[in-house]
Protein backbone atom coordinates (compact mmCIF):
# COMPACT_ATOMS: atom_id res chain seq x y z
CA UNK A 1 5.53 -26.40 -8.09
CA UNK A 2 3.19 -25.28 -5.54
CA UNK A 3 2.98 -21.15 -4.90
CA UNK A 4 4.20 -21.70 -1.48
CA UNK A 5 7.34 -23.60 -2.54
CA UNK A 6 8.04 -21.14 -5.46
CA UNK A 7 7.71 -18.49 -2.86
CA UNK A 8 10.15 -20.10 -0.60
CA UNK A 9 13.05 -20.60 -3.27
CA UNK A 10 13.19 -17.06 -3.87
CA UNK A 11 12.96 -16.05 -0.47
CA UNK A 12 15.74 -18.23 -0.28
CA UNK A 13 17.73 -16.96 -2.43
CA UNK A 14 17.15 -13.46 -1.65
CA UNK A 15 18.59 -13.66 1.47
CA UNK A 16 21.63 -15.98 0.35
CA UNK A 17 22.81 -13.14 -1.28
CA UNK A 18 20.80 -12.77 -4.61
CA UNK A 19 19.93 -9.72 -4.59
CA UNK A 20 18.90 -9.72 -8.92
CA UNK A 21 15.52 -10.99 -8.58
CA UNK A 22 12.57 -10.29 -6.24
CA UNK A 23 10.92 -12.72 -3.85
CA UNK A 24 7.66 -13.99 -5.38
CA UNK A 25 4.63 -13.77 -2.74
CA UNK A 26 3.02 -16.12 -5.26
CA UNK A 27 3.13 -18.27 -8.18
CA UNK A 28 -0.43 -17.92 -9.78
CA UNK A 29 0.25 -20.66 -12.45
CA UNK A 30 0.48 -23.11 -10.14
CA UNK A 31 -2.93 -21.91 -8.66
CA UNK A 32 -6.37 -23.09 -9.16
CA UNK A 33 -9.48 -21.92 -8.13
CA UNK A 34 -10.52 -23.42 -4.67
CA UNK A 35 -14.09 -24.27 -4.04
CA UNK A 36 -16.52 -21.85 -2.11
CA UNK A 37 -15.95 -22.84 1.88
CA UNK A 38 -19.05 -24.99 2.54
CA UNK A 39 -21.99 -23.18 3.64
CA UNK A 40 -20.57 -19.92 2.76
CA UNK A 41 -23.15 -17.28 1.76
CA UNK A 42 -22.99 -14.56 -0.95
CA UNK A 43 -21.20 -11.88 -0.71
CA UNK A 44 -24.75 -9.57 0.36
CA UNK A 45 -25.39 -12.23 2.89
CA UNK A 46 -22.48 -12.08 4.51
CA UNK A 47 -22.36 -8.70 4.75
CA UNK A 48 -25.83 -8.65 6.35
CA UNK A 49 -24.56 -10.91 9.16
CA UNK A 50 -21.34 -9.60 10.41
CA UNK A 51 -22.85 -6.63 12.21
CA UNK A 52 -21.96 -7.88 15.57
CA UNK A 53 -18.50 -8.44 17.56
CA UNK A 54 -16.66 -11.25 15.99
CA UNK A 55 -15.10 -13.93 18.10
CA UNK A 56 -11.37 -14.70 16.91
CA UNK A 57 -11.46 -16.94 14.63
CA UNK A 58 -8.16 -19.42 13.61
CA UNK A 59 -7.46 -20.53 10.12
CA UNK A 60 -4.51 -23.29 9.46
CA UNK A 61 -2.58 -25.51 11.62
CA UNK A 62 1.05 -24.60 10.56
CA UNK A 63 3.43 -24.12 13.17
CA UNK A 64 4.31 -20.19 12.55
CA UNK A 65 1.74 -18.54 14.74
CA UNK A 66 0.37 -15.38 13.13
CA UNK A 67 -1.87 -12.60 14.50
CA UNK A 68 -4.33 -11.06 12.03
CA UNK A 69 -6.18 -7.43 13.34
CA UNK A 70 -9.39 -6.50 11.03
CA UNK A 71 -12.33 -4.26 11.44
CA UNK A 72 -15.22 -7.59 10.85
CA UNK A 73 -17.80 -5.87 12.51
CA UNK A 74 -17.18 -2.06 11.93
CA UNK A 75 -20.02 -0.22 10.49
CA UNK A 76 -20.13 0.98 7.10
CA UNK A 77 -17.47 0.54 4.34
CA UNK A 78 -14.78 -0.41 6.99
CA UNK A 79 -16.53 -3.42 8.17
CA UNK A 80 -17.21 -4.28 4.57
CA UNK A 81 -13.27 -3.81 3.51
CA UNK A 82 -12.35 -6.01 6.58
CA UNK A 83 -14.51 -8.90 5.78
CA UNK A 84 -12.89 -8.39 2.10
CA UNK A 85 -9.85 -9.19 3.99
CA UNK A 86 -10.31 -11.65 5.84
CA UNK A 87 -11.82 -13.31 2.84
CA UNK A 88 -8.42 -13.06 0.98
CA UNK A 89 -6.79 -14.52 3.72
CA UNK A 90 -8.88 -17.25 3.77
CA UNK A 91 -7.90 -17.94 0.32
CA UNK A 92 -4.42 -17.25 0.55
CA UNK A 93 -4.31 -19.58 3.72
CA UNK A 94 -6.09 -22.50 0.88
CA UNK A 95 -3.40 -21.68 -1.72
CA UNK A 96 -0.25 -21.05 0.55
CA UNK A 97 -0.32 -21.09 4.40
CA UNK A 98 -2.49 -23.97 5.99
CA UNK A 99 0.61 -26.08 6.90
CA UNK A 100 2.92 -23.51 7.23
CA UNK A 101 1.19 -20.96 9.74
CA UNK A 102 -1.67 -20.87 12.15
CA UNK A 103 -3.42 -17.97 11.67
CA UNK A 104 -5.77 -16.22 14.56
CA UNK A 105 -7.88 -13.18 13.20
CA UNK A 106 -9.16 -10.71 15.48
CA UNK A 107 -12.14 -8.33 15.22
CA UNK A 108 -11.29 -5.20 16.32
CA UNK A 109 -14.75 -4.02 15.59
CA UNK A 110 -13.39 -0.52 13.86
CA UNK A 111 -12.83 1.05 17.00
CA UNK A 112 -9.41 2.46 17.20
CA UNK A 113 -8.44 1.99 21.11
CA UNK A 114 -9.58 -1.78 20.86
CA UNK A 115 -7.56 -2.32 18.03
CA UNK A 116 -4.35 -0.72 20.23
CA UNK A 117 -5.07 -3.18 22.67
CA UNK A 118 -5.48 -6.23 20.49
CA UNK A 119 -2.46 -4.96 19.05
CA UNK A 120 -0.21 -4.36 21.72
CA UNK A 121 -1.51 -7.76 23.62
CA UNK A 122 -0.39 -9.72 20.00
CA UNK A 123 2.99 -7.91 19.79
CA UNK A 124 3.77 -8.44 24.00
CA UNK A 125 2.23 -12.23 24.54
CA UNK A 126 5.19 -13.53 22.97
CA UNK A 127 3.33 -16.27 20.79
CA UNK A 128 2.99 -14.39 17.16
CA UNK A 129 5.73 -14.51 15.50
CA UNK A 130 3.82 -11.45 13.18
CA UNK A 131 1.30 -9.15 13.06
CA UNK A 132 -0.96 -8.47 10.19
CA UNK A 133 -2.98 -4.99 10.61
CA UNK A 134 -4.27 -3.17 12.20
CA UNK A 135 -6.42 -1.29 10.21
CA UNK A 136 -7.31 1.57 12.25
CA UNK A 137 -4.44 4.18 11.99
CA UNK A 138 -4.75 5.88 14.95
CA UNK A 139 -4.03 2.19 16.54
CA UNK A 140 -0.80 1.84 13.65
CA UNK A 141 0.46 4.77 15.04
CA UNK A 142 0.31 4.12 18.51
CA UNK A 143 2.56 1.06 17.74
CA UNK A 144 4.94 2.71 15.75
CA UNK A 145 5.73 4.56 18.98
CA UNK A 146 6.45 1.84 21.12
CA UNK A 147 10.32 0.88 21.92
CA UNK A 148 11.34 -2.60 21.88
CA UNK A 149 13.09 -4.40 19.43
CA UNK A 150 12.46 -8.13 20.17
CA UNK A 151 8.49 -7.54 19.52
CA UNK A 152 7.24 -9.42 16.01
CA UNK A 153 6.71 -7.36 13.16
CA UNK A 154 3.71 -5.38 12.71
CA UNK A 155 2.26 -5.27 8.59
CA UNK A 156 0.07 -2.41 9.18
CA UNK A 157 -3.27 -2.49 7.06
CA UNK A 158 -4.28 0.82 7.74
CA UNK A 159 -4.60 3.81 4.85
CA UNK A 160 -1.86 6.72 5.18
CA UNK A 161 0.13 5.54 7.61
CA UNK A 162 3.54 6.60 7.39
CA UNK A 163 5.38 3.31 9.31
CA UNK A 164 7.68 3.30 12.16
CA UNK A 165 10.78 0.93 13.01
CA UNK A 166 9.31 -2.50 12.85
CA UNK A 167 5.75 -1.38 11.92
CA UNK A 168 5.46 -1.60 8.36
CA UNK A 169 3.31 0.24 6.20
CA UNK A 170 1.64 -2.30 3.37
CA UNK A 171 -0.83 0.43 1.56
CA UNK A 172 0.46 2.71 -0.93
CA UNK A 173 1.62 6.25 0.60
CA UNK A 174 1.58 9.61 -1.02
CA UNK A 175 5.02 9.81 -0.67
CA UNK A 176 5.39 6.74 -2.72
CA UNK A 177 2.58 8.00 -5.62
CA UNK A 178 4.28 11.01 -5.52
CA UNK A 179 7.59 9.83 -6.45
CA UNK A 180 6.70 6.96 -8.94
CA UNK A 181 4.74 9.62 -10.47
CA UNK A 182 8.23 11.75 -10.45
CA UNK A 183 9.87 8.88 -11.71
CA UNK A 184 7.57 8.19 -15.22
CA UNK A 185 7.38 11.49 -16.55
CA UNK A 186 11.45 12.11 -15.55
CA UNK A 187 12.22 8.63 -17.36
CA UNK A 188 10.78 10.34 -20.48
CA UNK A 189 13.63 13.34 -20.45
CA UNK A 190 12.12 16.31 -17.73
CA UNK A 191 14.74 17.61 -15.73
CA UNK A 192 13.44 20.27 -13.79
CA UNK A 193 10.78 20.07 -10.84
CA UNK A 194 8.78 21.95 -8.74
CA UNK A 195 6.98 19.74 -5.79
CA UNK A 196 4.12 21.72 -4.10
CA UNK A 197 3.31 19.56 -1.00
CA UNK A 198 0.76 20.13 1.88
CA UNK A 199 2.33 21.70 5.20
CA UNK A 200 2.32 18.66 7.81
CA UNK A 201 4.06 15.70 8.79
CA UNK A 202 4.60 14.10 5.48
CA UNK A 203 5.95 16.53 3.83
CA UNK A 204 9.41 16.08 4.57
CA UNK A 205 8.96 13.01 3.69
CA UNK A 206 7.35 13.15 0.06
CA UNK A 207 10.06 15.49 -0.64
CA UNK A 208 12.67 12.85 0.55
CA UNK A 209 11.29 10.57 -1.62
CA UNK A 210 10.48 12.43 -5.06
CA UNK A 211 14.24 13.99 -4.74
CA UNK A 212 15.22 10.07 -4.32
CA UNK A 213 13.34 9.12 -7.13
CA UNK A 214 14.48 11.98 -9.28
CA UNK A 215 18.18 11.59 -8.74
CA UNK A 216 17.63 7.90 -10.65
CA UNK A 217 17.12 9.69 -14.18
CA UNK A 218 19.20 12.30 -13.57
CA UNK A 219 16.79 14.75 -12.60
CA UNK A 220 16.33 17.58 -10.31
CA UNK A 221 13.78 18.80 -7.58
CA UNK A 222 14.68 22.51 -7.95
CA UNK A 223 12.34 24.04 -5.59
CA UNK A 224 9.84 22.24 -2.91
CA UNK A 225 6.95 24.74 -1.72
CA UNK A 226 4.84 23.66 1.37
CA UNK A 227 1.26 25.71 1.03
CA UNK A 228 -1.41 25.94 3.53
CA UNK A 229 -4.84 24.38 2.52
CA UNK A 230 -6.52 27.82 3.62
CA UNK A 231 -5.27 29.81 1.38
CA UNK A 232 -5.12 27.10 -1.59
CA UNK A 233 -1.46 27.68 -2.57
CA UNK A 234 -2.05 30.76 -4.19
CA UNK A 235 0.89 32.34 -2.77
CA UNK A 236 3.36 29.07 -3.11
CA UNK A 237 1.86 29.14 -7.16
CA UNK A 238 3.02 33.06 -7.14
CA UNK A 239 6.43 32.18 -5.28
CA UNK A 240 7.51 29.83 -7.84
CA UNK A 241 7.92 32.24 -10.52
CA UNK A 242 10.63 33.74 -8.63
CA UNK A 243 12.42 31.21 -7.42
CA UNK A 244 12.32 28.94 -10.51
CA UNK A 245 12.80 29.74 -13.81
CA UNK A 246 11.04 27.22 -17.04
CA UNK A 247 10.05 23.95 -14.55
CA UNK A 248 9.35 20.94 -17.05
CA UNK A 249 6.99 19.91 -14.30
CA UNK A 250 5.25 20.20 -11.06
CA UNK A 251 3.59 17.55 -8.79
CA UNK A 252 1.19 18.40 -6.07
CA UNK A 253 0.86 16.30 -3.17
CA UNK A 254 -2.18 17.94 -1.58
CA UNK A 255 -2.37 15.05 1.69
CA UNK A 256 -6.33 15.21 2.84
CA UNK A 257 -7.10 18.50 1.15
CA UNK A 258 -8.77 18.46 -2.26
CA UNK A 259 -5.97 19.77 -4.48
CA UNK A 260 -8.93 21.84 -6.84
CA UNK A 261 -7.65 24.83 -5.28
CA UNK A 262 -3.84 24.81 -6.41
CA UNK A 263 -4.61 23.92 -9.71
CA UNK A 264 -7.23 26.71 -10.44
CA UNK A 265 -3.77 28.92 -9.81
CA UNK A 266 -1.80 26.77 -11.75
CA UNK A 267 -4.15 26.82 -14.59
CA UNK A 268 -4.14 30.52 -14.10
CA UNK A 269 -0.02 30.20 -15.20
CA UNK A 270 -0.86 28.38 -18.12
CA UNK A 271 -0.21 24.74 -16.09
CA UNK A 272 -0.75 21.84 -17.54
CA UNK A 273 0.59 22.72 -20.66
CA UNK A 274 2.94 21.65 -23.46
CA UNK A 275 5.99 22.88 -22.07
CA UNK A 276 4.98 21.92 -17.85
CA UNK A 277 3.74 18.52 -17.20
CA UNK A 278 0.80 18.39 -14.09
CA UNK A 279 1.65 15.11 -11.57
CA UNK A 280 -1.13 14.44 -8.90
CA UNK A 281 -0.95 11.53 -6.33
CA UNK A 282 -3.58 8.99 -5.04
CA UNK A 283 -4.57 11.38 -2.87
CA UNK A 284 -6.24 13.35 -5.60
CA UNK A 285 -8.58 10.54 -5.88
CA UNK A 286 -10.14 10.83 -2.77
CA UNK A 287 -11.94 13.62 -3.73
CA UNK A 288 -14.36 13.81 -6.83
CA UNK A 289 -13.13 14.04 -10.16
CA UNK A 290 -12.86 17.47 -11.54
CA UNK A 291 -12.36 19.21 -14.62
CA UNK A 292 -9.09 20.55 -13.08
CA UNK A 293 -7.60 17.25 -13.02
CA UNK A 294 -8.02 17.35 -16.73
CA UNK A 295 -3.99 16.81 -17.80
CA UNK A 296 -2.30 15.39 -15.16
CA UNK A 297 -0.49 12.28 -14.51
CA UNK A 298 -1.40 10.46 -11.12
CA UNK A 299 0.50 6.81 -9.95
CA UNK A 300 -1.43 4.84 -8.28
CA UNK A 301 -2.59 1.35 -7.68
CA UNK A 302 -5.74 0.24 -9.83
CA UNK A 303 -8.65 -0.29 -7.61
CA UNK A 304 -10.44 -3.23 -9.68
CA UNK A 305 -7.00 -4.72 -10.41
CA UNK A 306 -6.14 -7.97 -8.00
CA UNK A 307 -3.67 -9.38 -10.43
CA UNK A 308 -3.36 -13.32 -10.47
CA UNK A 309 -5.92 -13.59 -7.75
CA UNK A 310 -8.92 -11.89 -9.22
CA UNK A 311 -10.61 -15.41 -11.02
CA UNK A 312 -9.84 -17.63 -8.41
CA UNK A 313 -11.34 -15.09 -5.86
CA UNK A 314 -14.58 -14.47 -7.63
CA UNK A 315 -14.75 -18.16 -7.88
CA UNK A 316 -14.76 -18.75 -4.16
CA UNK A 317 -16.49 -15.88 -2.99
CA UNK A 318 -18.68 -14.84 -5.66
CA UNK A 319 -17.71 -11.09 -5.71
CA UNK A 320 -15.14 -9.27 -7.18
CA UNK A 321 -11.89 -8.58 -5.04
CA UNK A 322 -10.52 -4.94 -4.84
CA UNK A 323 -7.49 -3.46 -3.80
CA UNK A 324 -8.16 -4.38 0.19
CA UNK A 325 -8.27 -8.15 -1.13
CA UNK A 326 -4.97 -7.69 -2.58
CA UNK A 327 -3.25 -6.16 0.29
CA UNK A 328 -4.33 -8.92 2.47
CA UNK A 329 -3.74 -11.78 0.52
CA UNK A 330 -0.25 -10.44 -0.19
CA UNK A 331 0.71 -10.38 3.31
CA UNK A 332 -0.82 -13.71 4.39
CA UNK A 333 1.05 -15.03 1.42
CA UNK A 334 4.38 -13.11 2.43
CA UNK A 335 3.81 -14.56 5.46
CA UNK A 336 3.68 -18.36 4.28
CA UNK A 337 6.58 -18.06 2.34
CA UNK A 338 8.69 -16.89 5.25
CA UNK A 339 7.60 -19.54 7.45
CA UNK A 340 8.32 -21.94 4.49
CA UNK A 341 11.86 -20.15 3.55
CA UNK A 342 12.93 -19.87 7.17
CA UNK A 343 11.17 -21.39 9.71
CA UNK A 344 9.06 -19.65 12.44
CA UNK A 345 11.60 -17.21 13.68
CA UNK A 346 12.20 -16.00 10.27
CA UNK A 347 10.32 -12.75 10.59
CA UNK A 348 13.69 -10.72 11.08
CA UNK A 349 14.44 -7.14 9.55
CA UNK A 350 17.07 -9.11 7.42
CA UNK A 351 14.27 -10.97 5.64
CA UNK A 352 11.46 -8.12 5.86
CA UNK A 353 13.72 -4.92 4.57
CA UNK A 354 15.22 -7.59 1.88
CA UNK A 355 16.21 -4.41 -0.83
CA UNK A 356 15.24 -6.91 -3.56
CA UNK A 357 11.31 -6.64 -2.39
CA UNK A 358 8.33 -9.21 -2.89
CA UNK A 359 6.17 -9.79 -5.92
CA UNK A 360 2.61 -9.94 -5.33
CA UNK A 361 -0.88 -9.54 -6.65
CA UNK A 362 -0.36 -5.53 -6.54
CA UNK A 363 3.27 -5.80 -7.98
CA UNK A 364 6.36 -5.03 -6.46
CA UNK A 365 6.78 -3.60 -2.90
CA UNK A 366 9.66 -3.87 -0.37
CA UNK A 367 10.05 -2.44 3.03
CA UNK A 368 12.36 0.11 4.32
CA UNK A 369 14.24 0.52 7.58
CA UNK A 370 12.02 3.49 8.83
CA UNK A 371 8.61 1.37 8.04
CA UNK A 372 7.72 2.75 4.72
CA UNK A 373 6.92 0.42 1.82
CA UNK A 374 7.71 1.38 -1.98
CA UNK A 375 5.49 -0.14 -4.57
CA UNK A 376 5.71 -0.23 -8.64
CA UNK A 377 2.45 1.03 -9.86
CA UNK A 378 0.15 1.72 -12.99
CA UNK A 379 0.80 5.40 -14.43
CA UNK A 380 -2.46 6.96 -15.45
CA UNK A 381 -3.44 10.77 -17.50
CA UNK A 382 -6.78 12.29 -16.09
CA UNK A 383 -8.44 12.33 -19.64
CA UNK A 384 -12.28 13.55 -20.02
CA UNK A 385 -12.54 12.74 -16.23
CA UNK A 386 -11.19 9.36 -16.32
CA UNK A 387 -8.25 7.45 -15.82
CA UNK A 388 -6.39 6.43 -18.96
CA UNK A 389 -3.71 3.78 -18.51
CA UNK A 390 -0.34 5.25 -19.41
CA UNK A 391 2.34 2.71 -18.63
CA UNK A 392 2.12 -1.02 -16.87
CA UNK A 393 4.41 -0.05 -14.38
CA UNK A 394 6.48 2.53 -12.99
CA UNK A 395 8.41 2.70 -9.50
CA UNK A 396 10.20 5.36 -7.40
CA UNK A 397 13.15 3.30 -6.20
């Protein structure tokens, strides 16, 4: 069975009612590995070229029409993670969409405002029937704000972006590591937890979610303490001896701070240790790796790890595919199979918000009503300043 087809029966189904079993994106046994595009040059090469504006660029001849935002010609490592991209979507245009979509990708060049107005033109001409990107959050966010509900979806590719009502976040949140982090050390019997979280706009929502996730097992989130980067939660760390009494763990979501400061005063109380588990989020991993991390349990997506796609990636393109391949790929995919399950106009809340999810190269992930995606992940232990797979899989939903 081709991947598209499979993709298409359980989108199918999903939406007939089935609600057991998640859609698959793809069907990697069905797969093989396509041949290089002719005249394509190695990865270096290509890299060396796209240094100027892009002209859009159409790949397929289905009749879904799909708009695809990346940053081709950015500078640095966000031109270099766009032309990632738009390499997976090349291939998962071979394996899944040419008949079923017609797929124009934009350059936005990296520049935020640009990518707004690519954006907004895709979402207002009235020919895509979705939107994949953009990257650029400041340009995600700017969508999420608009009103309108007969505009086409919007899969946002851009890092830390929280979603909006039709503008879907595809990259893994903090909120989300957070609480599938919650989730793995709660499934193995803690009760009781503390969540220090950065003051700002996320917070309420990473405490949304790790209570969520909590409440699964059983478990409570006894106290939440926002902290201030400047003073580097020294006073939230000395509040929680008062308000809580023998946590069996505490998580730190420390947003775009390094966290290095809250756990020098959690050390100081004797955390990590045998009776108070340490949970960190992707976030931590922004930031070097530091003895402090030593301990703690962090959720996140594995970088290197591109699931079914990784072979027949490095086969066509002669590098090998991150994280930013897998994102794109699984939402050109996604894509195909609604245009295969559905039709064109398929793109509807209905089918996007399905609470069964998608299965893709990164795992599970499903959509919420609010814009916010919730992925299964890897579970990792910071151990001698590396990460040290702990479990497959966990989820915080």
């Amino acid at each position: 069975m081709k991947a598209w087809a499979a993709a298409a029966l359980a989108l199918t189904a999903a939406m007939s009612g089935c609600q057991s079993k998640s859609a698959d994106v793809l069907d990697p046994s069905a797969l093989t590995a396509p041949t290089s595009p002719a005249g394509a040059a190695p990865r270096s090469q290509q890299t060396a070229v796209a240094t100027s504006a892009q002209a859009s660029q159409t790949l397929g001849s289905g009749s879904t029409k799909v708009t695809m935002l990346l940053p081709l010609s950015a500078p640095g490592s966000a031109g270099e993670n766009g032309r990632k991209m738009y390499d997976a979507a090349r291939l998962a245009m071979t394996d899944l969409g040419d008949k079923l979509l017609t797929l124009t990708v934009e350059d936005t060049r990296g520049d935020s405002a640009y990518a707004k107005d690519l954006a907004v033109k895709a979402i207002t001409s009235g020919g895509a029937k979705a939107v994949i990107g953009p990257a650029e959050l400041a340009a995600a966010q700017h969508l999420a704000k608009l009103s309108g509900s007969q505009r086409p979806p919007v899969l946002a590719l851009a890092d830390n972006f929280a979603g909006g009502p039709g503008v879907y976040s595809v990259r893994l949140s903090e909120a989300d590591s957070a609480a599938a982090g919650a989730a793995a050390v709660a499934g193995k019997g803690a009760k009781k937890f503390v969540l220090f979280v950065q003051a700002g706009a996320d917070a309420q929502t990473i405490e949304a979610r790790v209570a969520n996730a909590l409440s699964i097992y059983g478990a409570t989130l006894a106290v939440t303490l926002p902290y201030s980067a400047a003073d580097g939660g020294a006073k939230a760390v000395s509040d929680m001896g008062s308000l809580v009494e023998a946590p069996n763990a505490v998580i730190v979501a420390s947003g775009d701070s390094s966290p290095t400061a809250m756990l020098a005063a959690l050390k100081a109380k004797g955390i990590p240790g045998k009776a108070v588990t340490l949970i960190g989020t992707d976030r931590w991993l922004e930031h070097p790796m530091d003895p402090l991390y030593e301990g703690a349990y962090i959720a996140t997506l594995d970088q290197s790890e591109t699931g079914p796609i990784a072979d027949r990636f490095k086969t066509a393109y002669n590098y090998q595919p991150d994280v930013n391949v897998a994102y794109a790929y699984d939402m050109v995919a996604l894509s195909a199979g609604i245009a295969s399950a559905v039709g064109p106009d398929g793109f509807s809340k209905k089918v996007l918000e399905n609470p069964s999810g998608f299965r893709g190269s990164t795992g599970l992930f499903r959509f919420r009503a609010d814009g916010s995606s919730q992925r299964s992940m890897p579970f990792f232990k910071v151990e001698k300043g590396e990460l040290k797979l702990v479990e497959k899989q966990t989820a915080g939903f």
